[in-house]
C-alpha atoms as a PDB file:
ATOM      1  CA  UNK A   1      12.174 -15.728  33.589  1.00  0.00           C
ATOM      2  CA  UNK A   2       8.801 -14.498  32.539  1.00  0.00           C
ATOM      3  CA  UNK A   3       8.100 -13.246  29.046  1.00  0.00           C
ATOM      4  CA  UNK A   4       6.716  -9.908  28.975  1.00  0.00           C
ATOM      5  CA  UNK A   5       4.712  -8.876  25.925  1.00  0.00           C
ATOM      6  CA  UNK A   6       4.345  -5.483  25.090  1.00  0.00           C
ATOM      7  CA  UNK A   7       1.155  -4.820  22.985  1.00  0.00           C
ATOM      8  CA  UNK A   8       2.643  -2.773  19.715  1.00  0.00           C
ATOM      9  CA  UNK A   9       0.088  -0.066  18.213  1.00  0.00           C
ATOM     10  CA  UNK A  10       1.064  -0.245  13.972  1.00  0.00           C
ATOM     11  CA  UNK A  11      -0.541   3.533  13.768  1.00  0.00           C
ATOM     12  CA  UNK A  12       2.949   4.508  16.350  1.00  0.00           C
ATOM     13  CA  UNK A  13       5.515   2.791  14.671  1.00  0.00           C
ATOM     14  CA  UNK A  14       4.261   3.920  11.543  1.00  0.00           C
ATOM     15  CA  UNK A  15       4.264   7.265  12.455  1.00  0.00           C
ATOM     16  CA  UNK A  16       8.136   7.155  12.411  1.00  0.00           C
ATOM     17  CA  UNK A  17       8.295   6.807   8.499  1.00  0.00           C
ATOM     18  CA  UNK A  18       9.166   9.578   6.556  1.00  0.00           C
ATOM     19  CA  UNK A  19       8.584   9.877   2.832  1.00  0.00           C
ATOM     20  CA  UNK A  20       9.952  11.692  -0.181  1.00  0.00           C
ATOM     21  CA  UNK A  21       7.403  11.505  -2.263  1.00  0.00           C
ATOM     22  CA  UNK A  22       7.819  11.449  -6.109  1.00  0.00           C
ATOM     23  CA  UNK A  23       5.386  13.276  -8.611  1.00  0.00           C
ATOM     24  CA  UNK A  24       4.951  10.243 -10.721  1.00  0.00           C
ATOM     25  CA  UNK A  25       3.170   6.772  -8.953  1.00  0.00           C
ATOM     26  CA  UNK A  26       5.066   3.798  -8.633  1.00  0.00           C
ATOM     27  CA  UNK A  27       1.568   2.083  -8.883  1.00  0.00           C
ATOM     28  CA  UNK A  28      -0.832   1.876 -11.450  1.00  0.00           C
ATOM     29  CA  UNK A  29      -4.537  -0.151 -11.932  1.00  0.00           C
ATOM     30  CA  UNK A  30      -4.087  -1.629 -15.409  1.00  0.00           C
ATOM     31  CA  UNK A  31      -7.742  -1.808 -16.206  1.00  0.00           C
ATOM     32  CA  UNK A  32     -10.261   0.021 -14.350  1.00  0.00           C
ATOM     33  CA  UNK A  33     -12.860  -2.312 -15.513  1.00  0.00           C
ATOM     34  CA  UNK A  34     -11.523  -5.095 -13.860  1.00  0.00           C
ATOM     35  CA  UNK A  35     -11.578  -3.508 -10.926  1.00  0.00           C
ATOM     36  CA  UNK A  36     -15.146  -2.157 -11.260  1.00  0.00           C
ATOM     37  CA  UNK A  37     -16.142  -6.202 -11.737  1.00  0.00           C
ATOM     38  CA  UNK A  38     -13.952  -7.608  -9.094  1.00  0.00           C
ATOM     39  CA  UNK A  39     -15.697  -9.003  -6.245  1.00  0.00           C
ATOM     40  CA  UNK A  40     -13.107  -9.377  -3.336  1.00  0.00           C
ATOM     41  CA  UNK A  41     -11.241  -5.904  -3.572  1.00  0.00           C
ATOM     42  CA  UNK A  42      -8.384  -7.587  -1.859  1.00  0.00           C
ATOM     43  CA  UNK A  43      -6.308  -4.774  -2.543  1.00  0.00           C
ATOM     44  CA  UNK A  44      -8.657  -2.463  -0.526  1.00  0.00           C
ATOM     45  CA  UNK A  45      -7.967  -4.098   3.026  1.00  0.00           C
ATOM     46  CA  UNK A  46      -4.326  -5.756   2.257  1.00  0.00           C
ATOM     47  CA  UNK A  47      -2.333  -2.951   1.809  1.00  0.00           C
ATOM     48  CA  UNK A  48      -1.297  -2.065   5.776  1.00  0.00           C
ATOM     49  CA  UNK A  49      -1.504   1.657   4.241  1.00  0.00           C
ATOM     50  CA  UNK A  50      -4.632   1.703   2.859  1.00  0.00           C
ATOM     51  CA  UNK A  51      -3.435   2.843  -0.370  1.00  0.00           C
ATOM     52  CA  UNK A  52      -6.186   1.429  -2.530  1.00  0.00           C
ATOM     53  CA  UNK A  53     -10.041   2.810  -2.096  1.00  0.00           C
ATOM     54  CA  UNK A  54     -12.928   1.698  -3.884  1.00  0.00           C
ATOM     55  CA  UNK A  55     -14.540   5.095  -4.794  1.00  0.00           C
ATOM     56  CA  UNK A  56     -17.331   6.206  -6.783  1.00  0.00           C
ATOM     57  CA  UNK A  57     -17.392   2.816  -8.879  1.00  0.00           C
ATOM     58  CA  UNK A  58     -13.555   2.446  -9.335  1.00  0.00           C
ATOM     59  CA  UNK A  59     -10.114   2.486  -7.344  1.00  0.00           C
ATOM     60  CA  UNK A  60      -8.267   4.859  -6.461  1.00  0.00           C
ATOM     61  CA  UNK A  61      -4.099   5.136  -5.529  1.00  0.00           C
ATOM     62  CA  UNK A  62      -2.997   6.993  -3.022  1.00  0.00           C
ATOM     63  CA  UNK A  63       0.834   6.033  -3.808  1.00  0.00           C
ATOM     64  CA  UNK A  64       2.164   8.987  -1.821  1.00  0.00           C
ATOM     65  CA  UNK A  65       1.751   6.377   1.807  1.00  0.00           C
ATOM     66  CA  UNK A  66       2.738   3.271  -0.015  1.00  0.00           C
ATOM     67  CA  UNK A  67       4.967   0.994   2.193  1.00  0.00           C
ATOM     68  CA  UNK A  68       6.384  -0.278  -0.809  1.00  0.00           C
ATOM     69  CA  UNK A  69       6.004  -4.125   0.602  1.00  0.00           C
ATOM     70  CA  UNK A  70       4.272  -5.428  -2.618  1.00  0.00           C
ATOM     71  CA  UNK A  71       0.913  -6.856  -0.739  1.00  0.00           C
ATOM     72  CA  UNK A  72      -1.362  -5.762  -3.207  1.00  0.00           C
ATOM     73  CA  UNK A  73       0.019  -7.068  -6.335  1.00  0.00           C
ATOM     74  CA  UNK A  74       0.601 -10.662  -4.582  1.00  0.00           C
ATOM     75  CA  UNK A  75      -3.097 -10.386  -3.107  1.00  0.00           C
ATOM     76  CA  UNK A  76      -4.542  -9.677  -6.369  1.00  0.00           C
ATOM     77  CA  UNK A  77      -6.298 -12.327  -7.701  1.00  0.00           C
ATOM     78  CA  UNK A  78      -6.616 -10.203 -11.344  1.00  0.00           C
ATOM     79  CA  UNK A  79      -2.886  -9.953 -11.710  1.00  0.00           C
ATOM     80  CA  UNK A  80      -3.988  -5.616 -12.380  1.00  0.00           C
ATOM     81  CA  UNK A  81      -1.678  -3.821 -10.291  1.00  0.00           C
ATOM     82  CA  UNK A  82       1.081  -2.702 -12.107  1.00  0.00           C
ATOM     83  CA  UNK A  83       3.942  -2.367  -9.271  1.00  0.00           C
ATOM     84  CA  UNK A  84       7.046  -0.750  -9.340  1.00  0.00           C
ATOM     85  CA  UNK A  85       9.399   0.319  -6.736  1.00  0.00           C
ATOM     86  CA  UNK A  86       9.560   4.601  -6.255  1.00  0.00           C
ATOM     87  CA  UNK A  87      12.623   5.955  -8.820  1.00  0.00           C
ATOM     88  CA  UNK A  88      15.615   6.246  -6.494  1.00  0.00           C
ATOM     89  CA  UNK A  89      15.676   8.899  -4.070  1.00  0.00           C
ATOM     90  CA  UNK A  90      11.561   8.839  -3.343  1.00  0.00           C
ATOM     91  CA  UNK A  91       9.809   6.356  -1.721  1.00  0.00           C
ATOM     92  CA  UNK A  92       9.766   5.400   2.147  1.00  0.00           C
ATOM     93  CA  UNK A  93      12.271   5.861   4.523  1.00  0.00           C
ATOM     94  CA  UNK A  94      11.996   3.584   7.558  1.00  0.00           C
ATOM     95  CA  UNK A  95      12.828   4.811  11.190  1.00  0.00           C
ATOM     96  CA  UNK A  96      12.948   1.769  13.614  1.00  0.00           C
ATOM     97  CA  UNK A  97      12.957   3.447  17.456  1.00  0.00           C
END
């Protein structure tokens, strides 16, 4: 039997997710300054939801799209990314069709 590989677009499936989205961030930089010195900005092209920007000298969190798959505080070399899951009830809801 032949394998058949269907080519998956990431933008599609994501697409499915809904979020309730909490007023408060689950994720917070712990020192800007570290941030402003850090060379790599892992955290800028890790997160699969481009959460994290570097903007106007610092970073900013956009928590409201967060996957909530903890990337960014494994991939950051600074240990700054203070991480939390969502308080129950917000956060990501994943649809898998």
């Amino acid at each position: 039997m032949e394998d058949i590989k269907v080519k998956v677009n990431i933008d599609d499936k994501l697409y499915l997710n809904t979020y309730n989205v909490d007023s408060v961030s689950h994720l917070d930089i712990k020192d800007q300054s570290i941030c402003e010195n850090c060379n790599e900005k892992t955290c800028t092209f890790i997160c699969p939801a481009y959460v994290y920007e570097f903007k106007d000298g610092h970073i900013t969190v956009g928590y409201e799209g967060c996957l909530e798959c903890g990337a960014c505080r494994i991939a950051c070399s600074y240990d700054n990314i203070d991480w939390n899951f969502p308080r129950g009830g917000f956060g990501i809801q994943f649809r898998l069709a």
